[in-house]
N, C-alpha and C. Protein backbone atom coordinates (compact mmCIF):
# COMPACT_ATOMS: atom_id res chain seq x y z
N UNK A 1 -7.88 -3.42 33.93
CA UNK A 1 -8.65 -2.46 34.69
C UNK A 1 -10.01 -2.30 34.02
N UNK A 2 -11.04 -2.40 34.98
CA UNK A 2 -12.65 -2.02 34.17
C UNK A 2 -12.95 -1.06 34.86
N UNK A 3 -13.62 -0.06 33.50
CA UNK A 3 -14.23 1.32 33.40
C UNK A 3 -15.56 1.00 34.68
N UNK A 4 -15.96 2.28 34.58
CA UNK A 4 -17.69 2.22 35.33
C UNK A 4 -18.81 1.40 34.61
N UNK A 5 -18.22 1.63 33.15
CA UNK A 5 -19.64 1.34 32.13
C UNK A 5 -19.33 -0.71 32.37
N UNK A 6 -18.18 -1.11 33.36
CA UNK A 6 -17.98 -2.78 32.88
C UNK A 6 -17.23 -2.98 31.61
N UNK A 7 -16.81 -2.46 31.14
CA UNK A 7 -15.49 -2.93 30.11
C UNK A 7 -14.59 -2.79 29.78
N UNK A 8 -13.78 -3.33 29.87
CA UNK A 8 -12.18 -2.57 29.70
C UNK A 8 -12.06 -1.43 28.63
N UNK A 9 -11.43 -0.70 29.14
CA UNK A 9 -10.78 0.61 28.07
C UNK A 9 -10.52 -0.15 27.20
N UNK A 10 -10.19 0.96 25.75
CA UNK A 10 -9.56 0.69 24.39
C UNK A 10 -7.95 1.01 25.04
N UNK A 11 -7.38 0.46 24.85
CA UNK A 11 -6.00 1.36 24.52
C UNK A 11 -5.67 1.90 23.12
N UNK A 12 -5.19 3.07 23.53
CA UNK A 12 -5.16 3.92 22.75
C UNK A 12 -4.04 4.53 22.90
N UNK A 13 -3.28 4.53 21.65
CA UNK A 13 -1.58 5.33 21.48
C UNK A 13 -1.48 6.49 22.59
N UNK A 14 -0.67 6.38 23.24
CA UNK A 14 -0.36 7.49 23.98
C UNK A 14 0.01 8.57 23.11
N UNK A 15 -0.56 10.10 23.22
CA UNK A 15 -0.02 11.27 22.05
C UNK A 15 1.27 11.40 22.89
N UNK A 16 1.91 11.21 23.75
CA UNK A 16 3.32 11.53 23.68
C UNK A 16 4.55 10.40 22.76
N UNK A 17 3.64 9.33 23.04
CA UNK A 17 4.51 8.26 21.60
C UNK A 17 4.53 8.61 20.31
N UNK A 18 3.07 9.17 20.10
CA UNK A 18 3.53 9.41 18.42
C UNK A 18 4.27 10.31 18.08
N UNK A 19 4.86 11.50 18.66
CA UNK A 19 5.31 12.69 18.82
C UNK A 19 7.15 12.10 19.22
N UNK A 20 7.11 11.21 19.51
CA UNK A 20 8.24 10.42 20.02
C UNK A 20 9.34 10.43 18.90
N UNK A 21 9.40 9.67 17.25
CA UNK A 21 9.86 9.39 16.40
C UNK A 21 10.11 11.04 15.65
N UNK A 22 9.50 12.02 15.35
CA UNK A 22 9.79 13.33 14.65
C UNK A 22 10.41 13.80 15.66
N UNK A 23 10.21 13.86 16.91
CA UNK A 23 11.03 14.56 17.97
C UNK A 23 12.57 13.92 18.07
N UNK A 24 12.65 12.36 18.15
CA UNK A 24 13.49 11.92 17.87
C UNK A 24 15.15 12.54 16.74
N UNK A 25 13.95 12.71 15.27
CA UNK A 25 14.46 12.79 14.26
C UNK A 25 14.77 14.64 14.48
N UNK A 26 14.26 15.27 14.35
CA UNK A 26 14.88 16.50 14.69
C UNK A 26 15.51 16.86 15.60
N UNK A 27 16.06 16.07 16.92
CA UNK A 27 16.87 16.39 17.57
C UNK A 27 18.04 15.83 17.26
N UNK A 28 18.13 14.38 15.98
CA UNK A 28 19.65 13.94 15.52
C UNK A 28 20.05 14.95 14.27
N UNK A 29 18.48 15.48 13.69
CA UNK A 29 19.51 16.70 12.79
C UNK A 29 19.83 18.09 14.13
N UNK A 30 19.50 18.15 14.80
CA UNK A 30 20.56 19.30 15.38
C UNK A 30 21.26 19.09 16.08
N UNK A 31 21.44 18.05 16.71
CA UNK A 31 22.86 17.61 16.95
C UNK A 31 24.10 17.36 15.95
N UNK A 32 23.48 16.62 14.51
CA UNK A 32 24.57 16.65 13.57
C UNK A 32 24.89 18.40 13.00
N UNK A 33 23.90 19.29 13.11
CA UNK A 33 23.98 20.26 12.33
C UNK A 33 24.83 21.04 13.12
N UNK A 34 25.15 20.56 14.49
CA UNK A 34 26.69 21.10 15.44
C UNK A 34 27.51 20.65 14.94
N UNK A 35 27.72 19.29 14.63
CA UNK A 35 28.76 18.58 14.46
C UNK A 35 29.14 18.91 12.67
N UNK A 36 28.45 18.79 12.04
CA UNK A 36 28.78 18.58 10.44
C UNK A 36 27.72 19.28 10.01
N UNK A 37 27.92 20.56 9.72
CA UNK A 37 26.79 21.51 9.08
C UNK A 37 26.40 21.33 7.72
N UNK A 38 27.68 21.07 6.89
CA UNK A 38 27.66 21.23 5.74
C UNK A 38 26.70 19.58 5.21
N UNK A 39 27.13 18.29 5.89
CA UNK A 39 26.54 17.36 5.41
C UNK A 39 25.34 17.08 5.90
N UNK A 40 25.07 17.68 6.82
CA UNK A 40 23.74 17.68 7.59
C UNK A 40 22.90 18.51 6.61
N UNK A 41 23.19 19.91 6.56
CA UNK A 41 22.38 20.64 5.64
C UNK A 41 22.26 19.55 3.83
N UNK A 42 23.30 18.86 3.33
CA UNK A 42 22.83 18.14 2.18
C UNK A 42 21.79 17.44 2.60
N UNK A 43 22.42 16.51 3.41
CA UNK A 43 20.88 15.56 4.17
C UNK A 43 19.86 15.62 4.24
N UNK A 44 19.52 17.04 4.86
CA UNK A 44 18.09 17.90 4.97
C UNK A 44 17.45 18.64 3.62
N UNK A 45 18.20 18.62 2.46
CA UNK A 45 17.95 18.62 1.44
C UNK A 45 17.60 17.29 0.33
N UNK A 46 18.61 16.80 0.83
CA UNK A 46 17.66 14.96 0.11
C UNK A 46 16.74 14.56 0.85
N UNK A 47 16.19 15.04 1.81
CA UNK A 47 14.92 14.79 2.58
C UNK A 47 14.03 14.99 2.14
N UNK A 48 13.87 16.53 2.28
CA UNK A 48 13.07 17.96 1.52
C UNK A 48 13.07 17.22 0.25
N UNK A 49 13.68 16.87 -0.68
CA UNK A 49 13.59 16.20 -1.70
C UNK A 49 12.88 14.46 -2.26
N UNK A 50 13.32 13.93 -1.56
CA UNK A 50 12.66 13.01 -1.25
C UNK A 50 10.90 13.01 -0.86
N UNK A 51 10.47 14.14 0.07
CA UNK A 51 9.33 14.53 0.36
C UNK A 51 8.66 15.35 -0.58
N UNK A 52 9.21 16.19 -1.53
CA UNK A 52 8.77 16.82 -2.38
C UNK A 52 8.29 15.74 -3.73
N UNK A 53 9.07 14.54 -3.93
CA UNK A 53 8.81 13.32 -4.30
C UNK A 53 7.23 12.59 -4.52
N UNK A 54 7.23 12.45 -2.74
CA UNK A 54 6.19 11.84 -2.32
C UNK A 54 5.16 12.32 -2.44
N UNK A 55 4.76 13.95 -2.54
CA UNK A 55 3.77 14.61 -3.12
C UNK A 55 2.53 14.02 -3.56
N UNK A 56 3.48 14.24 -4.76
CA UNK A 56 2.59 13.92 -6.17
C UNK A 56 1.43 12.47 -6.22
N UNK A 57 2.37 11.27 -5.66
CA UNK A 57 1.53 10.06 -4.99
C UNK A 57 0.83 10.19 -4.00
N UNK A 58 1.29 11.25 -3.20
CA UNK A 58 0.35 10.97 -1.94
C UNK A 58 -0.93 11.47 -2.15
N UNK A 59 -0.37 12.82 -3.06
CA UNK A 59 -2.23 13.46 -3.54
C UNK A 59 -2.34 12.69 -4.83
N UNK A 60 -2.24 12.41 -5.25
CA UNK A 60 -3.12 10.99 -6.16
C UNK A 60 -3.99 10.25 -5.46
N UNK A 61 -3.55 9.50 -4.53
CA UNK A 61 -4.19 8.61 -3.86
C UNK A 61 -4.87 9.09 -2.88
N UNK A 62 -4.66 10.52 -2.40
CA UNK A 62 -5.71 11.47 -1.77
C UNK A 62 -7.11 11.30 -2.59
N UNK A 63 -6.80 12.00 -3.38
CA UNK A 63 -7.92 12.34 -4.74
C UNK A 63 -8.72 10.82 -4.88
N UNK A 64 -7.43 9.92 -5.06
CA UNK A 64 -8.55 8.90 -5.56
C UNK A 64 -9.23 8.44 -4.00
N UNK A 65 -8.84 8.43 -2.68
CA UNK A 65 -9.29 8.24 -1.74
C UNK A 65 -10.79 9.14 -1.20
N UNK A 66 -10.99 9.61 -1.73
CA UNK A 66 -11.88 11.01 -1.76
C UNK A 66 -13.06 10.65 -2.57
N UNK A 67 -12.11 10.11 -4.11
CA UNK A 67 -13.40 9.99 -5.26
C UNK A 67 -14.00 8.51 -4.38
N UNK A 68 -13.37 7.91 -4.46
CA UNK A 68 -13.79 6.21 -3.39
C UNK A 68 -14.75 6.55 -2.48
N UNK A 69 -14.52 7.26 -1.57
CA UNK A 69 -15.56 7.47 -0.28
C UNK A 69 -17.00 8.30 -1.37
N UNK A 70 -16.60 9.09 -2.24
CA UNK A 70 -17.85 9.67 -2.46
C UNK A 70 -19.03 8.89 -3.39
N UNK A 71 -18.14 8.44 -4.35
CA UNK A 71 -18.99 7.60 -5.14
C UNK A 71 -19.00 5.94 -4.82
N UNK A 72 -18.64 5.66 -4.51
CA UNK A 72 -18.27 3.91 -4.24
C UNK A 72 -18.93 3.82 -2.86
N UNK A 73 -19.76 2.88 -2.76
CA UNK A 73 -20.51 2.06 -1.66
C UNK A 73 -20.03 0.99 -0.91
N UNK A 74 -20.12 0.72 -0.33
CA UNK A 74 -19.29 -0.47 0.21
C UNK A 74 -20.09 -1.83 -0.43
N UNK A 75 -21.35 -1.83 -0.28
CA UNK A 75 -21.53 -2.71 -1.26
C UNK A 75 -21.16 -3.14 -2.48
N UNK A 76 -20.84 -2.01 -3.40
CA UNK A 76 -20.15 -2.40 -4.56
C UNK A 76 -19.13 -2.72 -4.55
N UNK A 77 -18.16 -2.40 -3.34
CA UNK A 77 -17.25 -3.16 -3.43
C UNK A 77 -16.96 -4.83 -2.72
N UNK A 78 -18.06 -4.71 -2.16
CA UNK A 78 -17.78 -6.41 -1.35
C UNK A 78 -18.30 -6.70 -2.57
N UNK A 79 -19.05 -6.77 -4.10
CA UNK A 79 -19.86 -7.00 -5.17
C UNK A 79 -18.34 -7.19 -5.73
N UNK A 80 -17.76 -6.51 -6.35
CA UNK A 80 -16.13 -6.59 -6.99
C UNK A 80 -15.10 -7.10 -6.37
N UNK A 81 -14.80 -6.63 -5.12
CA UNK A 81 -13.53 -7.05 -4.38
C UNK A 81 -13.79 -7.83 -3.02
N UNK A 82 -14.94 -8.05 -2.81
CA UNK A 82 -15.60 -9.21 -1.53
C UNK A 82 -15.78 -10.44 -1.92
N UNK A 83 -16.01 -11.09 -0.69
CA UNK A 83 -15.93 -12.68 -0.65
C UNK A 83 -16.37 -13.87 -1.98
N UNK A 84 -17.48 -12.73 -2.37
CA UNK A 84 -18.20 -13.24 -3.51
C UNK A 84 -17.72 -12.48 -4.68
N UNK A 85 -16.61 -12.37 -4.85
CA UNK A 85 -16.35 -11.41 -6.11
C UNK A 85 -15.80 -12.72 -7.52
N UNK A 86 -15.41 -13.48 -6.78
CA UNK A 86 -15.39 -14.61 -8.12
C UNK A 86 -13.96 -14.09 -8.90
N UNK A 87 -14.19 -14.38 -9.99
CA UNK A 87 -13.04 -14.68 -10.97
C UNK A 87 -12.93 -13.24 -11.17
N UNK A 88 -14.56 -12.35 -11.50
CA UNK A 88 -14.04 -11.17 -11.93
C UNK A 88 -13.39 -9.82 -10.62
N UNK A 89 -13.00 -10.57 -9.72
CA UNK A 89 -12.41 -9.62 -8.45
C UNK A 89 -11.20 -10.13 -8.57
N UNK A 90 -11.19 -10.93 -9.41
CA UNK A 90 -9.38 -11.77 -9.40
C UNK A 90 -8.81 -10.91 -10.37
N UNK A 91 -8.96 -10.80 -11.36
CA UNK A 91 -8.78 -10.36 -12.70
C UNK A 91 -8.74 -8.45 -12.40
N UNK A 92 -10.17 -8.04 -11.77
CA UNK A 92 -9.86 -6.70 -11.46
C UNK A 92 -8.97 -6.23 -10.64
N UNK A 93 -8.73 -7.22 -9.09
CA UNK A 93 -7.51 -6.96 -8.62
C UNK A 93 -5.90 -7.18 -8.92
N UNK A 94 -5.69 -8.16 -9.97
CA UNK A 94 -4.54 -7.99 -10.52
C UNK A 94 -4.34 -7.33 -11.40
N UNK A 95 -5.56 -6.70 -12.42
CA UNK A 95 -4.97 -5.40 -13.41
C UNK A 95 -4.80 -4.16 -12.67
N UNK A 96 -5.30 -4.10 -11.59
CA UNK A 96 -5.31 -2.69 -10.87
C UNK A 96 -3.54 -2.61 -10.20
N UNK A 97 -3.50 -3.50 -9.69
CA UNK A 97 -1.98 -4.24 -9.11
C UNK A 97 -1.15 -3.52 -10.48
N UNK A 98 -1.21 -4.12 -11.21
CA UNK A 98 -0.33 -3.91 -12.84
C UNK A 98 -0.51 -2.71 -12.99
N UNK A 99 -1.51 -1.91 -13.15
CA UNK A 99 -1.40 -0.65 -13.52
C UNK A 99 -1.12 0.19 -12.45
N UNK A 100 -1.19 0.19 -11.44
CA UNK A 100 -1.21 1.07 -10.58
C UNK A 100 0.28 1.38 -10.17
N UNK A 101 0.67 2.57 -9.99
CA UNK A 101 2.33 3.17 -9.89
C UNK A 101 2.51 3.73 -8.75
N UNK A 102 3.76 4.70 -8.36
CA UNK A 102 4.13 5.38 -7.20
C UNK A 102 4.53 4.28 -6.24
N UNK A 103 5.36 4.74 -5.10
CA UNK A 103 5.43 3.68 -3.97
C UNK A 103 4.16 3.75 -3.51
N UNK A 104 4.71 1.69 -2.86
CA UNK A 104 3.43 1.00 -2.08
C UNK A 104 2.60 1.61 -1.46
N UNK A 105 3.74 2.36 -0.32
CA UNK A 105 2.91 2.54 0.85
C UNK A 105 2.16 3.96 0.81
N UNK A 106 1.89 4.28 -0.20
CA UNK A 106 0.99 5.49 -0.27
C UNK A 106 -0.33 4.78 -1.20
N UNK A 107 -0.04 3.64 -1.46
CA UNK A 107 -1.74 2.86 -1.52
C UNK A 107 -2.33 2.38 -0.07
N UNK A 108 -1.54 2.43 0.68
CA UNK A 108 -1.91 1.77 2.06
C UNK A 108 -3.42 2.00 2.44
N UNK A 109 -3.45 3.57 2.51
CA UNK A 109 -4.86 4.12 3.31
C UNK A 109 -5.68 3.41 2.01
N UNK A 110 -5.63 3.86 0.95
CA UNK A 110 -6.61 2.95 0.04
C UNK A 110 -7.09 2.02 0.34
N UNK A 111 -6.16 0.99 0.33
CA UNK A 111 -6.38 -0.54 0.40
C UNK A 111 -6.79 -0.49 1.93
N UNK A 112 -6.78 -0.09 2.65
CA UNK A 112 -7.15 -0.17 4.09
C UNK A 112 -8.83 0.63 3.99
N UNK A 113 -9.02 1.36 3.39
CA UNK A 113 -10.48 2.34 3.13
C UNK A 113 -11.36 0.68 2.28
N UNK A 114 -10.66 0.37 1.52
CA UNK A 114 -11.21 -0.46 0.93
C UNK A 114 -11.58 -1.49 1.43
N UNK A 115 -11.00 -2.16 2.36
CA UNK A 115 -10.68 -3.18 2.85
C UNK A 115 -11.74 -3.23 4.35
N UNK A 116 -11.90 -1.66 4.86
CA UNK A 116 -13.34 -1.39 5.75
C UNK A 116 -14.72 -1.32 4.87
N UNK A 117 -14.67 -1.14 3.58
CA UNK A 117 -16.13 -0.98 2.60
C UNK A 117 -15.81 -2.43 2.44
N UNK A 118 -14.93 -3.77 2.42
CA UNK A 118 -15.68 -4.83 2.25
C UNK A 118 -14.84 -5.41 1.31
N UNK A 119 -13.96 -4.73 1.10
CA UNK A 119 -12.81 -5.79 -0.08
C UNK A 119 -12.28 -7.02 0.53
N UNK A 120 -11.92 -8.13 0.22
CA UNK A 120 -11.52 -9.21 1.11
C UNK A 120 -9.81 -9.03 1.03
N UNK A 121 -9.46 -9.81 2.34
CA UNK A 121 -8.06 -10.07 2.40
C UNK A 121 -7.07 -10.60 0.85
N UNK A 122 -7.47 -11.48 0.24
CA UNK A 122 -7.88 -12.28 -1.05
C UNK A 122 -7.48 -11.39 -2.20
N UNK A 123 -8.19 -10.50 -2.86
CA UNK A 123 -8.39 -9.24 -3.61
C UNK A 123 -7.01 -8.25 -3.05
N UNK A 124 -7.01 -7.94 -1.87
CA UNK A 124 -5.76 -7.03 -1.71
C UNK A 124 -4.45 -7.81 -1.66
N UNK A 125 -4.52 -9.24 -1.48
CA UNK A 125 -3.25 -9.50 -1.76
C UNK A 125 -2.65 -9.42 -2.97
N UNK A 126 -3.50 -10.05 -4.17
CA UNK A 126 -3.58 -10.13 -5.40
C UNK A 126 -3.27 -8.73 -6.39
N UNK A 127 -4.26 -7.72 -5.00
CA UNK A 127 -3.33 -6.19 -6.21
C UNK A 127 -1.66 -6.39 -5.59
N UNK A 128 -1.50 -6.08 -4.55
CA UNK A 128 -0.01 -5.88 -4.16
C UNK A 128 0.66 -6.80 -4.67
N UNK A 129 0.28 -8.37 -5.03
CA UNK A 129 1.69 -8.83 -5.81
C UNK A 129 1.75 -8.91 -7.00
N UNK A 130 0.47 -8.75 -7.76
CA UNK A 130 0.80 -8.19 -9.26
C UNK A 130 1.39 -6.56 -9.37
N UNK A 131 1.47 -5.91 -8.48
CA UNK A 131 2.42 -4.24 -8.72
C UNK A 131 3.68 -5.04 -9.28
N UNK A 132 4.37 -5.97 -8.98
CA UNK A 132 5.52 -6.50 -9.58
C UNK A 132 5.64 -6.34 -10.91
N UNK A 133 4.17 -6.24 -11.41
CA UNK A 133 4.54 -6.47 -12.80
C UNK A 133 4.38 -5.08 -13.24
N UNK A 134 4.94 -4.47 -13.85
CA UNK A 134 4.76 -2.96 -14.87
C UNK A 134 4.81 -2.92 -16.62
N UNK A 135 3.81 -2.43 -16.90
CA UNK A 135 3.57 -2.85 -18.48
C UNK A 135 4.95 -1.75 -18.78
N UNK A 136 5.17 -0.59 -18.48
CA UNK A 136 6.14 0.47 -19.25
C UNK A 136 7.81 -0.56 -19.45
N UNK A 137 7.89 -1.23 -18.08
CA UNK A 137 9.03 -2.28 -18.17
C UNK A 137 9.11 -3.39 -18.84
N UNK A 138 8.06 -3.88 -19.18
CA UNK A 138 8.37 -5.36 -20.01
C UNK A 138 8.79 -5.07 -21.14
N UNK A 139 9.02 -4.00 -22.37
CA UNK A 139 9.92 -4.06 -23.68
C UNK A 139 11.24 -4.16 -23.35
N UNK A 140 11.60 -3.59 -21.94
CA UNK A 140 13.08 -3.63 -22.00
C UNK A 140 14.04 -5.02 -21.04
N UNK A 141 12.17 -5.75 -20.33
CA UNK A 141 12.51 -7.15 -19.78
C UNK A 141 12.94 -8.08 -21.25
N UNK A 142 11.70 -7.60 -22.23
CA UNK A 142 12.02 -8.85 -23.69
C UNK A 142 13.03 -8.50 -24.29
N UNK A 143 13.74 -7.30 -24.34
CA UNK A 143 14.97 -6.86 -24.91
C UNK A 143 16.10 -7.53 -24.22
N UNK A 144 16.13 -8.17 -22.61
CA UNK A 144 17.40 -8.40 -22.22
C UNK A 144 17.05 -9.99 -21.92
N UNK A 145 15.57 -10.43 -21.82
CA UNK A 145 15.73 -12.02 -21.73
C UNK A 145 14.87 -12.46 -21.99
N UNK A 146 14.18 -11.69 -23.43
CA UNK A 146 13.26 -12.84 -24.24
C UNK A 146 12.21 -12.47 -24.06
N UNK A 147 10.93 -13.33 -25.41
CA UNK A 147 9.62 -13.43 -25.19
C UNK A 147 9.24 -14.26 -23.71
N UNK A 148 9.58 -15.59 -24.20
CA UNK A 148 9.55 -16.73 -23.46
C UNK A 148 9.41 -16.26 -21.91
N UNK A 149 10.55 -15.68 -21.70
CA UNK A 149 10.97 -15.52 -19.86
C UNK A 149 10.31 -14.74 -19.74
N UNK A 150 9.54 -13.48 -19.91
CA UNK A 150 8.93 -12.48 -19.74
C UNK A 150 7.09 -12.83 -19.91
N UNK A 151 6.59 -13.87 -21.02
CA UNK A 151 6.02 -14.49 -20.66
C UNK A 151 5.78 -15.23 -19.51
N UNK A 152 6.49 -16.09 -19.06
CA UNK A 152 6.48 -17.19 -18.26
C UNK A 152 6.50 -16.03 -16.64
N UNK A 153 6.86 -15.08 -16.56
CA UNK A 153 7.62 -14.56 -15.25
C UNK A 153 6.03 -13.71 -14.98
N UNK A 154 5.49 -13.47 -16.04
CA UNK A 154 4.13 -12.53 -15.97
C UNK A 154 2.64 -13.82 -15.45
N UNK A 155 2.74 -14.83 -16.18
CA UNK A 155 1.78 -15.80 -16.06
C UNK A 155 2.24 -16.55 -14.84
N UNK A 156 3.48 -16.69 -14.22
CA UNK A 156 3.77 -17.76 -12.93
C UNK A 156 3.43 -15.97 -12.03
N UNK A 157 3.64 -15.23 -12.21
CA UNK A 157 3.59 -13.72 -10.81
C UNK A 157 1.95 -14.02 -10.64
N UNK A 158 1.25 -14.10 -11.71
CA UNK A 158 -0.03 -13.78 -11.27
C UNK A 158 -0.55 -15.08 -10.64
N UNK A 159 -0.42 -16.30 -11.42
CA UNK A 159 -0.37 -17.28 -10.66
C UNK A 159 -0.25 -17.90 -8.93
N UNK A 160 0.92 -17.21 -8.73
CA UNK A 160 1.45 -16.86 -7.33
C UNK A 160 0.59 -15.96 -6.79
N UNK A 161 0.22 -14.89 -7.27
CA UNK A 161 -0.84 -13.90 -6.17
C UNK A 161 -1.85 -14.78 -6.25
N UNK A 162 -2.70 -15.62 -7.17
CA UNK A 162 -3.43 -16.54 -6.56
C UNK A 162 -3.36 -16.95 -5.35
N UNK A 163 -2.56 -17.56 -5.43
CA UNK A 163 -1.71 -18.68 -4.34
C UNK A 163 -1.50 -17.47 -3.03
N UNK A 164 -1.13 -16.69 -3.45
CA UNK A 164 -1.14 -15.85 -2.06
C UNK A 164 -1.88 -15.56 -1.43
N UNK A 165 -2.95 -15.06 -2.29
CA UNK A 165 -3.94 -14.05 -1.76
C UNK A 165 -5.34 -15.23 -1.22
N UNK A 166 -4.88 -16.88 -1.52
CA UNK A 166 -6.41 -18.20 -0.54
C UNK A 166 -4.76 -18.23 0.55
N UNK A 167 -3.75 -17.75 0.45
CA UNK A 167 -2.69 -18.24 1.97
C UNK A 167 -3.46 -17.12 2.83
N UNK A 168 -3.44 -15.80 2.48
CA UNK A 168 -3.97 -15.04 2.86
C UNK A 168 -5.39 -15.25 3.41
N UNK A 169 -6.11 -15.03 2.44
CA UNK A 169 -7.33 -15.33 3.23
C UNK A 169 -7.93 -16.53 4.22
N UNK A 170 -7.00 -17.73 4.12
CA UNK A 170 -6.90 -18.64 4.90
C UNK A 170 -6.53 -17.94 6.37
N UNK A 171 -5.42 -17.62 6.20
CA UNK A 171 -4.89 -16.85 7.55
C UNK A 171 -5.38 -15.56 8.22
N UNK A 172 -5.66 -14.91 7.60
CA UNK A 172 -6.73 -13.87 8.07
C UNK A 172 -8.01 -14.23 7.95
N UNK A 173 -8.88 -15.52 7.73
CA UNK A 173 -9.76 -15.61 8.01
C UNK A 173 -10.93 -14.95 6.95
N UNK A 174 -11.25 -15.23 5.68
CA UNK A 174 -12.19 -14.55 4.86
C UNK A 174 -11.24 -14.58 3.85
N UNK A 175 -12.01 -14.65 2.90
CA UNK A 175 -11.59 -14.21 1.43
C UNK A 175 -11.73 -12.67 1.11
């Protein structure tokens, strides 16, 4: 269908879909909370819990999403984490990968904020598959299987996000 202006509409989420999945979900806790009060109410407490969890990461990455937009340019980052970022966007995106904690998907908006200022496909693959690696865990990786393997498992991971992150940018088109 074309608008007046000659171009097709955007589509755009219907607001009764997104409303779809929480509506969903609170009508199977009150249906269970007829049926099984007592395990329903635990449920709704490892939830509440679980979410009380997520907190702490989510405003982290608030905060740091915040400090990003205010001080960081998008230029500086296509300069570090863009097409032309070279060896040292390799190196910065896999120590950031390594250091960086909490679940994934509360880096998402990050890496997606980042990724509109100009970071390449390339660079974000490279943080997400070095998170594999965690410095607090490797004394107790060399405690159960060595220098050697713990070596070798750290130098072939990063290796591989290489390798991922030109599959990547091959396939999405840009580094």
């Amino acid at each position: 269908m074309i608008s007046d202006t000659g171009k097709a509409p955007r589509n755009k989420p219907a607001l009764k879909y997104t409303k779809l999945f929480p509506a969903a979900v609170v009508a199977m806790y009150l249906i269970l909370f007829f049926i099984m009060p007592d395990k329903t109410l635990l449920a709704l407490i490892g939830s509440g819990n679980i979410l009380l969890n997520m907190l702490a990461p989510f405003l982290l990455i608030f905060i740091i999403l915040l400090l990003v937009n205010f001080f960081i340019k998008p230029a500086r980052v296509a300069k570090f984490l863009g097409k032309d970022s070279g060896i040292r966007g390799t190196v910065l995106a896999a120590v950031a990968g390594v250091i960086s904690t909490g679940p994934i998907y509360a880096w998402y908006p990050l890496l997606r904020d980042l990724k509109e200022k100009g970071a390449g496909n390339y660079t974000i693959s490279v943080f997400l598959y070095n998170r594999a690696v965690k410095p607090f865990l490797l004394p107790v990786m060399i405690e159960y299987f060595g220098w050697l393997y713990v070596i070798s498992l750290v130098v072939l991971t990063f290796s591989a996000s290489i390798c991922i992150g030109c599959v990547m940018s091959v396939l999405q088109g840009g580094r």
